[in-house]
N, C-alpha and C. Protein backbone atom coordinates (compact mmCIF):
# COMPACT_ATOMS: atom_id res chain seq x y z
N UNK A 1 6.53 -0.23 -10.24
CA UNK A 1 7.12 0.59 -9.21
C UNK A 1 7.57 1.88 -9.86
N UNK A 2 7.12 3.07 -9.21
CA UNK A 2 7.74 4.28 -9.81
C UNK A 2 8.87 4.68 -9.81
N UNK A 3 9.63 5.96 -10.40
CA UNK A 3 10.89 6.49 -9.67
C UNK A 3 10.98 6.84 -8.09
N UNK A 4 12.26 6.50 -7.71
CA UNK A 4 11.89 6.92 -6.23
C UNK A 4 14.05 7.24 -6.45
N UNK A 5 13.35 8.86 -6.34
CA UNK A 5 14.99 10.32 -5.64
C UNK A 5 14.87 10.39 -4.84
N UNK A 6 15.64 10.66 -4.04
CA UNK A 6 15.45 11.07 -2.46
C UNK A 6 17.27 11.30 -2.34
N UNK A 7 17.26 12.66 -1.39
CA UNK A 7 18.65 13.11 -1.08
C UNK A 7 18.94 12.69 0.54
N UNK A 8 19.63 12.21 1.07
CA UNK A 8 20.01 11.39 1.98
C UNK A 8 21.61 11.19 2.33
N UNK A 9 21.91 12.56 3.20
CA UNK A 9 23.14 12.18 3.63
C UNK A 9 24.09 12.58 2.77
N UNK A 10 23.83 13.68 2.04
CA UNK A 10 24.46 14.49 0.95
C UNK A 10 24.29 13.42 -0.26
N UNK A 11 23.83 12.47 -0.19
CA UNK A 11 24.04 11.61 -1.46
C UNK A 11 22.42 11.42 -1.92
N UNK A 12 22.44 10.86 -3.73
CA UNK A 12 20.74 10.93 -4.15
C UNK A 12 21.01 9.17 -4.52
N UNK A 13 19.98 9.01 -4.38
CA UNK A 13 19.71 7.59 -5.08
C UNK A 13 18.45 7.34 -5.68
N UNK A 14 18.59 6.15 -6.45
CA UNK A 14 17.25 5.81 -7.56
C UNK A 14 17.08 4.54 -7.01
N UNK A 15 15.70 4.18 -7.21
CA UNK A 15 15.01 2.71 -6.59
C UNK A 15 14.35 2.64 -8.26
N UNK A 16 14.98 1.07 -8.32
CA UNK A 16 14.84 0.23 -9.74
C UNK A 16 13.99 -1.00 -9.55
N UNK A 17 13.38 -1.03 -9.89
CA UNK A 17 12.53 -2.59 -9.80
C UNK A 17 13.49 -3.45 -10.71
N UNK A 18 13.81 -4.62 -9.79
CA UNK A 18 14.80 -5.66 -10.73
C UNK A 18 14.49 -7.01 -10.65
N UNK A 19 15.00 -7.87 -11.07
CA UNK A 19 14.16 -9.27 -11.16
C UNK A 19 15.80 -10.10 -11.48
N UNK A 20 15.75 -11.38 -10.57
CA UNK A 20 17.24 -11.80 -10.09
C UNK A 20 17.12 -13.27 -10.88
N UNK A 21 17.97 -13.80 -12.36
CA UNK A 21 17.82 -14.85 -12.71
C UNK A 21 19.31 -15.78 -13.15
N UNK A 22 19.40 -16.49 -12.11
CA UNK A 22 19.97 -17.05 -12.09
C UNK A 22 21.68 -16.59 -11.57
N UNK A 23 21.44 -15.64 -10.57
CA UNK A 23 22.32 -14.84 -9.70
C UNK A 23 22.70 -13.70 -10.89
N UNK A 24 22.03 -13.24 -11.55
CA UNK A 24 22.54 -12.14 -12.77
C UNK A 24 20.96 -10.92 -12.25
N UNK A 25 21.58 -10.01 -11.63
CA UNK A 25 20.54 -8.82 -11.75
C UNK A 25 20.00 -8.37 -13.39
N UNK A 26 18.60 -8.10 -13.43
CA UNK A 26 17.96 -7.75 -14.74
C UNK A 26 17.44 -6.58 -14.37
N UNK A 27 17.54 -5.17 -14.54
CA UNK A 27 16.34 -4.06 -14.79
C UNK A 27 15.30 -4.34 -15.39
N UNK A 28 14.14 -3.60 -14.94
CA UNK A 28 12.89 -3.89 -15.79
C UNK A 28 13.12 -2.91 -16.62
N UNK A 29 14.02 -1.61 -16.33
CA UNK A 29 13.80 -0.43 -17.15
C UNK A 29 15.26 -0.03 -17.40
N UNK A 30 16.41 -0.84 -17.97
CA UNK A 30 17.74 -0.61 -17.86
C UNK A 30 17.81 1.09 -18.56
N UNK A 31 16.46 1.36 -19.04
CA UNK A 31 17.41 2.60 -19.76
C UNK A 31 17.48 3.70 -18.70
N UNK A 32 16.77 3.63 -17.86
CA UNK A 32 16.51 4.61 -16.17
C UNK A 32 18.22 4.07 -15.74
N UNK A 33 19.08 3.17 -15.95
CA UNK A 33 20.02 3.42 -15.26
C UNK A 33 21.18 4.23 -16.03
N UNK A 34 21.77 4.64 -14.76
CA UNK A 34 22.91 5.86 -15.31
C UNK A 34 24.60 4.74 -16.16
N UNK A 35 24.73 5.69 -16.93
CA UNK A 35 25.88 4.90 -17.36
C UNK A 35 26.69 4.26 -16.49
N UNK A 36 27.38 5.12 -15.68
CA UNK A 36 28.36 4.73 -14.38
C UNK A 36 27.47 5.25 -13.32
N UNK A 37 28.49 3.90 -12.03
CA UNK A 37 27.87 4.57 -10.90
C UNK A 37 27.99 3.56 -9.96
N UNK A 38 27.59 3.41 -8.70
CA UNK A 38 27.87 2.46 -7.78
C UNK A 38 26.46 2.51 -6.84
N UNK A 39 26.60 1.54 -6.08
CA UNK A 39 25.12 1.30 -5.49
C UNK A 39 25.36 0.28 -4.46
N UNK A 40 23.76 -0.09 -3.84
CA UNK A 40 24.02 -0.99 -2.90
C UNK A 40 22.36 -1.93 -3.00
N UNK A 41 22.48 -2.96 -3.26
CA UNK A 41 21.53 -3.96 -4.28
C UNK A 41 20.91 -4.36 -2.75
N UNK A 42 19.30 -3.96 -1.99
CA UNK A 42 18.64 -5.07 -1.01
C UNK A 42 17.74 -5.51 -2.08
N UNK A 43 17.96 -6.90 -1.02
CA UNK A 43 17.35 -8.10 -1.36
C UNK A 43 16.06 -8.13 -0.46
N UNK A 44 14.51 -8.01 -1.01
CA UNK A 44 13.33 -8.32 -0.03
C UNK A 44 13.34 -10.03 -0.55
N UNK A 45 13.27 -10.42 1.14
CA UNK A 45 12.78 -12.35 0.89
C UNK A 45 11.27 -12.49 0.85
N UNK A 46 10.79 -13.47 0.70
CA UNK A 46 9.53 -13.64 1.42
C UNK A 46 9.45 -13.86 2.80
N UNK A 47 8.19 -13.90 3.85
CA UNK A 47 8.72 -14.18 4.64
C UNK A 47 8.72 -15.53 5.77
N UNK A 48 8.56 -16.35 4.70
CA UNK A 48 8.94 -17.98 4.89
C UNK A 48 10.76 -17.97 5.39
N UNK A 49 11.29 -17.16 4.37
CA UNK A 49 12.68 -16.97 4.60
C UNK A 49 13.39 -16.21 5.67
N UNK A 50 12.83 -15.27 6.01
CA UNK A 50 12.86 -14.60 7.13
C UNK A 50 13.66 -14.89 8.07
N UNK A 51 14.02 -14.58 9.43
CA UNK A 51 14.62 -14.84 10.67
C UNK A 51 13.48 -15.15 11.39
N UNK A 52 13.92 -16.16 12.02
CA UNK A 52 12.14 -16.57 13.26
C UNK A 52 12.54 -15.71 14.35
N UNK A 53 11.78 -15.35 14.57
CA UNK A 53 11.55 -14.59 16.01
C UNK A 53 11.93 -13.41 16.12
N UNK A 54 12.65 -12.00 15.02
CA UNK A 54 12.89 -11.31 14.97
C UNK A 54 11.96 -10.48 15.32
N UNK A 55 11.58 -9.58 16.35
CA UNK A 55 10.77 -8.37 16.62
C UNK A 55 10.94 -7.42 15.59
N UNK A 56 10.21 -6.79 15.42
CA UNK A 56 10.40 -5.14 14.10
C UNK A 56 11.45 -4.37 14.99
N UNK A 57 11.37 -4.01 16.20
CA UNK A 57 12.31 -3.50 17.18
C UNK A 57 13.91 -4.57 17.03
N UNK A 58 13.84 -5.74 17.27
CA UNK A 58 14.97 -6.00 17.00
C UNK A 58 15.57 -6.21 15.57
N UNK A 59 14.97 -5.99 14.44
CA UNK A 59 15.45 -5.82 13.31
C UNK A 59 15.86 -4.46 12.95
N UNK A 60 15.16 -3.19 13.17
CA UNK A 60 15.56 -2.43 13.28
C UNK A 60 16.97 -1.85 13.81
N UNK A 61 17.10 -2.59 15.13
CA UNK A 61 17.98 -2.26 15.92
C UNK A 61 19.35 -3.10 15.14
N UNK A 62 19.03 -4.00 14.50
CA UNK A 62 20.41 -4.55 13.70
C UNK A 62 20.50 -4.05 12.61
N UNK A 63 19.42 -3.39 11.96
CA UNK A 63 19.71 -2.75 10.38
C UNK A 63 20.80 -1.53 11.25
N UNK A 64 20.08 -0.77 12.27
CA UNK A 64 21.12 -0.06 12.63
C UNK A 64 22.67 0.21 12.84
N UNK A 65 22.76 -1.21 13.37
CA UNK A 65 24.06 -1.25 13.76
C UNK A 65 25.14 -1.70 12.64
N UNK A 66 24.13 -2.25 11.62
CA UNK A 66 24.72 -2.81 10.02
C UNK A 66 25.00 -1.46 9.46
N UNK A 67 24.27 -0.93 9.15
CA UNK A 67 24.27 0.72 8.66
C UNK A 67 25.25 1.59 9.48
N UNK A 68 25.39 1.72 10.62
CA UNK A 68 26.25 2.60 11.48
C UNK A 68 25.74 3.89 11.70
N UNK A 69 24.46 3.24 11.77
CA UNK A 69 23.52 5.09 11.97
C UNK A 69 23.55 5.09 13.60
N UNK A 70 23.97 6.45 13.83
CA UNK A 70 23.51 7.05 15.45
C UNK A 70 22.24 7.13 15.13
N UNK A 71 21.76 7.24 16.61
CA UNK A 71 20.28 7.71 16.73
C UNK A 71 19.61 9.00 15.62
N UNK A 72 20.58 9.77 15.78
CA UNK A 72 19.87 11.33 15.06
C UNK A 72 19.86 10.78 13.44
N UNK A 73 21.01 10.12 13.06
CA UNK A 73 20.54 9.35 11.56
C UNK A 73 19.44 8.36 11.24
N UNK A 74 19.84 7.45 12.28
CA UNK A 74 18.74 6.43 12.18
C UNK A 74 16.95 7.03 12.05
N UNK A 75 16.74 8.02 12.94
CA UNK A 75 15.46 9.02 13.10
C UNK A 75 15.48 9.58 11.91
N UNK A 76 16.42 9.87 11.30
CA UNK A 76 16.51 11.03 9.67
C UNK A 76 16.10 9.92 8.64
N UNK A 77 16.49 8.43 8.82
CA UNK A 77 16.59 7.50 7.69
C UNK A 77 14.91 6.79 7.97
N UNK A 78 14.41 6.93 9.04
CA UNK A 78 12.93 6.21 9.38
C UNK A 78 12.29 7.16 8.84
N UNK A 79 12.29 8.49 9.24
CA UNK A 79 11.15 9.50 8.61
C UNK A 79 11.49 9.46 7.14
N UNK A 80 12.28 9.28 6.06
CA UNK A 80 12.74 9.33 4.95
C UNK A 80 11.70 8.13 4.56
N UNK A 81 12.08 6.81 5.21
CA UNK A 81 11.17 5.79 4.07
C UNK A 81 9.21 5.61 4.70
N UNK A 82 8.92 6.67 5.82
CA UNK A 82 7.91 6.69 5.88
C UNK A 82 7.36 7.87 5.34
N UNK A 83 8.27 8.62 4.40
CA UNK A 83 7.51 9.60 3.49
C UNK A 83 7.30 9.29 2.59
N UNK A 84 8.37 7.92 1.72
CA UNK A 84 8.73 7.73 0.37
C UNK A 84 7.40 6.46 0.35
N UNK A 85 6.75 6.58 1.45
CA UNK A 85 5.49 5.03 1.65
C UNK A 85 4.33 6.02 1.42
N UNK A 86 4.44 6.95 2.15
CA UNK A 86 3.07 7.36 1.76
C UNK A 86 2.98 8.91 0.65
């Protein structure tokens, strides 16, 4: 996985490929991380694990309301990770 900057909401963040053993986060590349600093760790499941029956529309609509994005953010934060995809 490459570096991934992106400015978002006056704030920048870095996307780390990490690998989870035995509830202890590992970097693949600890030296890419900054000395100090704070963050917010998602977890992708497979999707055996998943929620049954969740629509993409209704997941969306709860990342939203988890996040506390209005509409005009939520629209700023969708076009953001469909640029950082392609």
């Amino acid at each position: 996985m490459g570096r991934s900057w992106a400015i978002f909401f006056g704030m920048s963040y870095l996307t780390l490929e990490i690998e989870i053993d035995h509830g202890k986060i590992v970097p693949k590349e600890p030296a890419r991380l900054p000395q100090t600093g704070v963050g917010l760790l998602t977890i992708f499941q497979s999707e055996d694990q998943s929620l049954p029956g969740l629509t993409p529309l209704q997941a969306l609509d709860a990342l939203q309301k988890h996040l506390r994005l209005n509409t005009p953010k939520a629209a700023a934060w969708i076009n953001l990770v469909h640029e950082a995809r392609s």
